[in-house]
Protein backbone atom coordinates (compact mmCIF):
# COMPACT_ATOMS: atom_id res chain seq x y z
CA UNK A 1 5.46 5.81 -13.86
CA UNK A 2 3.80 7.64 -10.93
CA UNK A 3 5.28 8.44 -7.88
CA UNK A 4 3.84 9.30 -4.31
CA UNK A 5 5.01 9.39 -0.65
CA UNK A 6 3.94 7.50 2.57
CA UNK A 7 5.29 8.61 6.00
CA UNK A 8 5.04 6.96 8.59
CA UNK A 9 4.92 8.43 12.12
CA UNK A 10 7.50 7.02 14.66
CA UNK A 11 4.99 6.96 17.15
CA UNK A 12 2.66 4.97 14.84
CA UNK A 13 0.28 2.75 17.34
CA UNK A 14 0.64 -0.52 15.75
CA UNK A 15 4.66 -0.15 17.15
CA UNK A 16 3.33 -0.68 20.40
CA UNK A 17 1.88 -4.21 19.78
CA UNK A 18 3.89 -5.59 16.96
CA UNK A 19 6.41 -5.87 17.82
CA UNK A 20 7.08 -4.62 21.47
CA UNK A 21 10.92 -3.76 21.42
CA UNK A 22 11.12 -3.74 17.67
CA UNK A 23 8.64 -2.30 16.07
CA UNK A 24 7.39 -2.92 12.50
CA UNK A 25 4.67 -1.75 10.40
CA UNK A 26 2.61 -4.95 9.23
CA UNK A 27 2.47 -5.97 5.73
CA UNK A 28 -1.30 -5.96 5.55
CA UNK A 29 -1.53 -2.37 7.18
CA UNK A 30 1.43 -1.17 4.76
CA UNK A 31 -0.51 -2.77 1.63
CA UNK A 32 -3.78 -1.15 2.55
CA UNK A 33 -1.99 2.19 2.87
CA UNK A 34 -0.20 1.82 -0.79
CA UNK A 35 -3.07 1.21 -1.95
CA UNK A 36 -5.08 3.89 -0.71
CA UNK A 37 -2.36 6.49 -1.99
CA UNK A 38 -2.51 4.79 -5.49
CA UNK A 39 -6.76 5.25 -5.40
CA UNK A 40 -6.45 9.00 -3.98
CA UNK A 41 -3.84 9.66 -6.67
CA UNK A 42 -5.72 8.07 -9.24
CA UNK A 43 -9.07 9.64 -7.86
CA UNK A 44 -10.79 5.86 -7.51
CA UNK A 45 -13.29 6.79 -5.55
CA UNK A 46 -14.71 3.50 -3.91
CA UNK A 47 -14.22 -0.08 -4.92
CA UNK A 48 -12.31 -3.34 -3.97
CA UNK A 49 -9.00 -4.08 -4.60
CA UNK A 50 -8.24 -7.50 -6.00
CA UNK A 51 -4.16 -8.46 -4.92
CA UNK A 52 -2.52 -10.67 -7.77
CA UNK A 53 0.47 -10.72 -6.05
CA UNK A 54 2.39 -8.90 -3.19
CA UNK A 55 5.83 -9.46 -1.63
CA UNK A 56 7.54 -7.69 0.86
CA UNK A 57 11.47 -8.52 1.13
CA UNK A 58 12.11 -6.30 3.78
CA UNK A 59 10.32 -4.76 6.69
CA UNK A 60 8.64 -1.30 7.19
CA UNK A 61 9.52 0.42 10.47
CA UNK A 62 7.28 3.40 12.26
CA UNK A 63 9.38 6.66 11.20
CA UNK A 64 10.20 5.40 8.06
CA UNK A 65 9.21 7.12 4.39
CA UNK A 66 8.32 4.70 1.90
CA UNK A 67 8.03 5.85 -1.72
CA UNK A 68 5.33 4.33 -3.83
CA UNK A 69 5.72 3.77 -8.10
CA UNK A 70 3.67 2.55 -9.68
CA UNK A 71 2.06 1.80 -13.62
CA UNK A 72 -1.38 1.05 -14.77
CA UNK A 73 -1.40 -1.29 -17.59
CA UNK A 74 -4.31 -0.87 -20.24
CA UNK A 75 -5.75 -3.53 -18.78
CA UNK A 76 -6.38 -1.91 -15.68
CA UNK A 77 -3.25 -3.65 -13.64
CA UNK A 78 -1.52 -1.81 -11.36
CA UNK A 79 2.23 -2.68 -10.98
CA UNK A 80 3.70 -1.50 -7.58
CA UNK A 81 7.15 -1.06 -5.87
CA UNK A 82 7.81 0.34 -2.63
CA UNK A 83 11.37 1.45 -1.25
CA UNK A 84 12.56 2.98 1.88
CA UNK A 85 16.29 4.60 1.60
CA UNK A 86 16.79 2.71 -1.79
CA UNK A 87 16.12 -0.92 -0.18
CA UNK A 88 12.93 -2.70 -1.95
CA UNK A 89 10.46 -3.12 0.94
CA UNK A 90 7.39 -4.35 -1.08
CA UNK A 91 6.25 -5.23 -4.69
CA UNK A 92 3.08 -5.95 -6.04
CA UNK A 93 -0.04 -6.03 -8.84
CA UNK A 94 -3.14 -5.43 -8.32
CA UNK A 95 -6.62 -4.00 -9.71
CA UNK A 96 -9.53 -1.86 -8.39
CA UNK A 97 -13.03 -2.95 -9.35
CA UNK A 98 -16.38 -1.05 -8.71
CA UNK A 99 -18.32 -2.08 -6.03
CA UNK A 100 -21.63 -4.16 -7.26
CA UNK A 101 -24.66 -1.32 -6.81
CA UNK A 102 -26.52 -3.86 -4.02
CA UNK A 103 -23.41 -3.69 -1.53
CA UNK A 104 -23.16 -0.21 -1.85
CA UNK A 105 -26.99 0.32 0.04
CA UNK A 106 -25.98 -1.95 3.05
């Protein structure tokens, strides 16, 4: 099992707009950023990510440090859990394929 760190600044912009007052990180922005850890630390360089599943049980907030481990399964699955101060804030699985060669000239 790998492990990795995402920090999130307190003054993160999306606190501003969602939600004004009390501020969260959104689950789509927070799954995009997982996932870009996971590529960099698995040096995928390019691709698209294809999400089996994802939950999140609890929210993210601006300041907060998530920590990221994760498996990859021989067949290419990558299993996912996300926790901030010990409390499960997202879970997931999901795979990275290679781009086709025509999408990558547009």
């Amino acid at each position: 099992m790998a492990a990795l760190i995402l920090q999130f600044a307190a003054d993160h912009p999306c606190g501003a707009g969602h939600f004004p007052g009390n501020p969260i990180i959104p689950g789509a922005l927070l799954l995009d950023e997982v996932l870009t850890h996971i590529a960099n630390d698995l040096d995928i360089d390019g691709g698209a990510w294809r999400v089996k599943s994802a939950k999140f049980p609890r929210s993210v907030r601006p300041g907060d440090t998530v920590h990221i481990n994760y498996t990859r399964a021989a067949n290419g699955e990558i299993r996912f859990e996300c926790a901030v101060t010990n409390s499960n804030v997202m879970s997931g699985i999901a795979s990275c394929h290679p781009l086709p060669i025509e999408s990558l000239s547009s």
